[in-house]
C-alpha atoms as a PDB file:
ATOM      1  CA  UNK A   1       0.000   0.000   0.000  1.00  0.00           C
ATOM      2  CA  UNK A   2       1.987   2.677  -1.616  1.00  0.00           C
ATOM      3  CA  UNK A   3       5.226   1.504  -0.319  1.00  0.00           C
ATOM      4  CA  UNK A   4       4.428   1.972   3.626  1.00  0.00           C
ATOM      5  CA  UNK A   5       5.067  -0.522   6.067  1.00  0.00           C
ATOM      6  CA  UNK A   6       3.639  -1.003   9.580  1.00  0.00           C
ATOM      7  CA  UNK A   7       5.898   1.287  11.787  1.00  0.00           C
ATOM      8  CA  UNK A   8       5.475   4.103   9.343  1.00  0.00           C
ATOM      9  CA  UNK A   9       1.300   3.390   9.495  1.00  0.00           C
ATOM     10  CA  UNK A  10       1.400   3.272  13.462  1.00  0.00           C
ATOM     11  CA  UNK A  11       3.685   6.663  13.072  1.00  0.00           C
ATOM     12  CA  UNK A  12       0.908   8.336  11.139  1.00  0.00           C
ATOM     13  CA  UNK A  13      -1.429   7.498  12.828  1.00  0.00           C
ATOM     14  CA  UNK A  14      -0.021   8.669  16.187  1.00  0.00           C
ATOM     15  CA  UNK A  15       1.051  11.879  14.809  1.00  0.00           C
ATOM     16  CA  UNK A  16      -2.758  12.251  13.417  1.00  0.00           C
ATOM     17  CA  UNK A  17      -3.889  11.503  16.818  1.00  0.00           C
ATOM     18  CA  UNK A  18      -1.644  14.027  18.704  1.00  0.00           C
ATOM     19  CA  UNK A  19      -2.190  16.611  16.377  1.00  0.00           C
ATOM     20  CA  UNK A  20      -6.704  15.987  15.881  1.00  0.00           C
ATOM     21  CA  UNK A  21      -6.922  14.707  19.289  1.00  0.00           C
ATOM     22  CA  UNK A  22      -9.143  11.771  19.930  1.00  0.00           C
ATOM     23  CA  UNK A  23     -12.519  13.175  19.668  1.00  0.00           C
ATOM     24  CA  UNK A  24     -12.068  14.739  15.695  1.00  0.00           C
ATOM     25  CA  UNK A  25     -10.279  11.601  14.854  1.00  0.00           C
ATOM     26  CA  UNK A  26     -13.410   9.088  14.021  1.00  0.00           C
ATOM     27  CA  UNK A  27     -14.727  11.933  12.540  1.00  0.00           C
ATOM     28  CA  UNK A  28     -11.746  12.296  10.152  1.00  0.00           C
ATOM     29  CA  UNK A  29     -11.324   8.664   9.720  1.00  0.00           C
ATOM     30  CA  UNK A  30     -15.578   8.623   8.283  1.00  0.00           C
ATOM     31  CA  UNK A  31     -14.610  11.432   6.354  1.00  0.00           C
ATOM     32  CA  UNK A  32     -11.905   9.757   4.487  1.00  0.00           C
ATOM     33  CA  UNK A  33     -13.242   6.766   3.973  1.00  0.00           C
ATOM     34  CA  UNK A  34     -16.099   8.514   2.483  1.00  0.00           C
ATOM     35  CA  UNK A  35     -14.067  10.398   0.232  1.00  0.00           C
ATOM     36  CA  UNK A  36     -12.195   6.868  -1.324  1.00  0.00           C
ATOM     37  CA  UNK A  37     -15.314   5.364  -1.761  1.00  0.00           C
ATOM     38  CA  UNK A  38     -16.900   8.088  -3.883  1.00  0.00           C
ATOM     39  CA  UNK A  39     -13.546   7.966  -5.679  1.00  0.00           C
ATOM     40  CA  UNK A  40     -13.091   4.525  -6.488  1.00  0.00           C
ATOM     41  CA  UNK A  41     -16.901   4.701  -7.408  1.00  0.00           C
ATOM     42  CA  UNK A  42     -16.288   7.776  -9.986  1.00  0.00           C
ATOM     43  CA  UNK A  43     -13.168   5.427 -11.510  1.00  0.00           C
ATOM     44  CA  UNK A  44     -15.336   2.414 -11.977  1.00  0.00           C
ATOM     45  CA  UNK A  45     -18.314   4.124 -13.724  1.00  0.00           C
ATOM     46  CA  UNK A  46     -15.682   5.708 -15.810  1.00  0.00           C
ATOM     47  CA  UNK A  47     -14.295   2.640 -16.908  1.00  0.00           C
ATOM     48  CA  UNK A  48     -17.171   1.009 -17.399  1.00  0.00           C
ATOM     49  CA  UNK A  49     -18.023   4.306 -20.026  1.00  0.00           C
ATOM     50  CA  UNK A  50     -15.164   3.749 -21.364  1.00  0.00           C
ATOM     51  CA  UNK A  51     -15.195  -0.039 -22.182  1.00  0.00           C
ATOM     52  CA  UNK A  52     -18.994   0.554 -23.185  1.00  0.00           C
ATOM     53  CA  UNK A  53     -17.449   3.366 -25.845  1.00  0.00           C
ATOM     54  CA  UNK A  54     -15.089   1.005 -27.158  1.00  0.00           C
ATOM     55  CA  UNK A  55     -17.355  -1.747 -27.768  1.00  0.00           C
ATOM     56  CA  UNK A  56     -19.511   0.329 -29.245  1.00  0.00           C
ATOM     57  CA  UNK A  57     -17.380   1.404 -31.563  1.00  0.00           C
ATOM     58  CA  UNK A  58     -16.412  -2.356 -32.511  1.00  0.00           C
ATOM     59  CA  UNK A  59     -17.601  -3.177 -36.029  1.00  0.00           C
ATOM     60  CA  UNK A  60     -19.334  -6.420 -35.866  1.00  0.00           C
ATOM     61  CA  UNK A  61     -18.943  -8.292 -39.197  1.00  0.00           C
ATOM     62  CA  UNK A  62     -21.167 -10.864 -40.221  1.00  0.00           C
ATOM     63  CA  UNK A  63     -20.464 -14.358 -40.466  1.00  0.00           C
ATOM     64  CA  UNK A  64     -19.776 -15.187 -44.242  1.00  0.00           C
ATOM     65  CA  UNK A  65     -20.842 -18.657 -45.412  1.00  0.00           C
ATOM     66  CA  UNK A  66     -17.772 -21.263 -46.213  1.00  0.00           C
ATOM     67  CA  UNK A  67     -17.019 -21.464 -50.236  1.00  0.00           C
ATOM     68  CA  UNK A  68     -15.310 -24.049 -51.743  1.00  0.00           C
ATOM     69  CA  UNK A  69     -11.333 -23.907 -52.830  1.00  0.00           C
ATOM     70  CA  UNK A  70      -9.043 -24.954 -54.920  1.00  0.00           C
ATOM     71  CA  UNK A  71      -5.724 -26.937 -53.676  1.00  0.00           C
ATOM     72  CA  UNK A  72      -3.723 -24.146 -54.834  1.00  0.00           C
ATOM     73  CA  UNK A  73      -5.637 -21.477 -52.614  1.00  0.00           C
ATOM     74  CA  UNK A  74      -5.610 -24.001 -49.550  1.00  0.00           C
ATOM     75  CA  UNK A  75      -2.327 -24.128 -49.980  1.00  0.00           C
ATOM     76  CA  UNK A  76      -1.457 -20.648 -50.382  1.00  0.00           C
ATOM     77  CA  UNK A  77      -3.906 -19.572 -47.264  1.00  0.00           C
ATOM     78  CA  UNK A  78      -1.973 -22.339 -45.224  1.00  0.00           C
ATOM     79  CA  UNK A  79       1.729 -21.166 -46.195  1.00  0.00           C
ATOM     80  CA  UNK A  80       1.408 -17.608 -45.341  1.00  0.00           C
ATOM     81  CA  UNK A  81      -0.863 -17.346 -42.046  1.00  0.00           C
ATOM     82  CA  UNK A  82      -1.226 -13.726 -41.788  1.00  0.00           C
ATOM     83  CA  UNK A  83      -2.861 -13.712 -44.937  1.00  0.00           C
ATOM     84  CA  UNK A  84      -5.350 -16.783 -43.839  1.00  0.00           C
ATOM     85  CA  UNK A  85      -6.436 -14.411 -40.887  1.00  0.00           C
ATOM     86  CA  UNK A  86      -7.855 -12.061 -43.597  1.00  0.00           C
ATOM     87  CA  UNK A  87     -11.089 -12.683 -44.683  1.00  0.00           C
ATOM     88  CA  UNK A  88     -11.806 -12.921 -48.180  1.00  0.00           C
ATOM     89  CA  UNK A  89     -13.728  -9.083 -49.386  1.00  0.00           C
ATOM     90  CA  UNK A  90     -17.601  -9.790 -50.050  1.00  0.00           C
ATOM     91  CA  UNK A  91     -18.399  -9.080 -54.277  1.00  0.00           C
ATOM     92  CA  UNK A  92     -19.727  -5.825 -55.063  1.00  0.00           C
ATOM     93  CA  UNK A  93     -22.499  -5.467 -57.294  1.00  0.00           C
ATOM     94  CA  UNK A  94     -22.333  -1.859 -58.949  1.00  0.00           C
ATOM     95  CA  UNK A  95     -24.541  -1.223 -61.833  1.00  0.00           C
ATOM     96  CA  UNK A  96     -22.570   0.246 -64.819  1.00  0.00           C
ATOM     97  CA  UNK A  97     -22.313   4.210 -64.941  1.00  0.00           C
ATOM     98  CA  UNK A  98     -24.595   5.543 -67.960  1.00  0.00           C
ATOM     99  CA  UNK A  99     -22.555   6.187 -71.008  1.00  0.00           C
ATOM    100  CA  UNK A 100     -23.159   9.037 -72.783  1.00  0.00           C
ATOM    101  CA  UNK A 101     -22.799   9.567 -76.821  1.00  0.00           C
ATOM    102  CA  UNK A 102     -19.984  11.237 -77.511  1.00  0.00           C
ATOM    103  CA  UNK A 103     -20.085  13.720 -81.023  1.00  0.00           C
ATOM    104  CA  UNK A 104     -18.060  12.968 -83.915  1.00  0.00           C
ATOM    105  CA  UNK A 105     -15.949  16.224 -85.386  1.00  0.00           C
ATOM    106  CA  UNK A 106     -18.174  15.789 -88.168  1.00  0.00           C
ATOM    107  CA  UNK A 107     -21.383  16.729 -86.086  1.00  0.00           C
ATOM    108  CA  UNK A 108     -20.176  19.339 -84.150  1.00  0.00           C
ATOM    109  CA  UNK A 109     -20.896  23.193 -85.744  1.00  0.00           C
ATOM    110  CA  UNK A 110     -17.982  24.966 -85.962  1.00  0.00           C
ATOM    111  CA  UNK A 111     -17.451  27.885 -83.908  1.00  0.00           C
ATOM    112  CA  UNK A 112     -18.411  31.393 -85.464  1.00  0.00           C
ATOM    113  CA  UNK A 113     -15.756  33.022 -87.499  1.00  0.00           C
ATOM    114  CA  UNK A 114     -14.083  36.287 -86.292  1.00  0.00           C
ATOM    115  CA  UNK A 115     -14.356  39.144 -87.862  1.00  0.00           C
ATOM    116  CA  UNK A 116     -11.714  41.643 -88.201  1.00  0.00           C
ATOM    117  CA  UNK A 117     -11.996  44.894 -86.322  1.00  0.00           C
END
């Protein structure tokens, strides 16, 4: 407990009691102990925020169903581990941009001729 042994506790405490006297000393004693208890109180709930922050902020993924392999992919997810750990990225299905028609030179109108001033 903070690196005090026995003789320095009963030293303390003696020097408490000659200085408070023995009448403010239960008082003092209540007092403190209140005051730890509120603290370790106020440390817990804000650990327990904290954790409840964090795994909040955990993305859960979604199971993805097993898919058949070839020998060569075992065998290339089996030599390098780290890679195994990785799961494989789900498809994405993106429709195709529109494309729009693009005018030939031929089609185009030529700008308007300037005229000299």
């Amino acid at each position: 407990m903070f690196g005090l042994g026995v003789p320095e506790m009963i030293f303390i405490l003696l020097l408490a009691l000659l200085i408070f006297g023995p009448k403010k000393l239960p008082e003092i004693g209540r007092t403190l102990g209140k005051g730890m208890s509120e603290f370790r109180k106020a440390s817990n709930e804000l650990t327990r925020s904290i954790n409840a922050e964090l795994s909040l902020d955990e993305d859960p993924t979604p199971a993805q169903p097993m898919r058949r392999t070839s020998p060569l992919e075992s065998q290339a997810r089996s030599a390098s581990p780290l890679i195994a750990a990785v799961p494989a990225p789900a498809p994405v299905h993106e429709e195709p941009a529109p494309v729009e028609p693009v005018q030939s030179a031929e089609t185009e109108t030529p700008p308007p001729p300037i005229e000299p001033a």
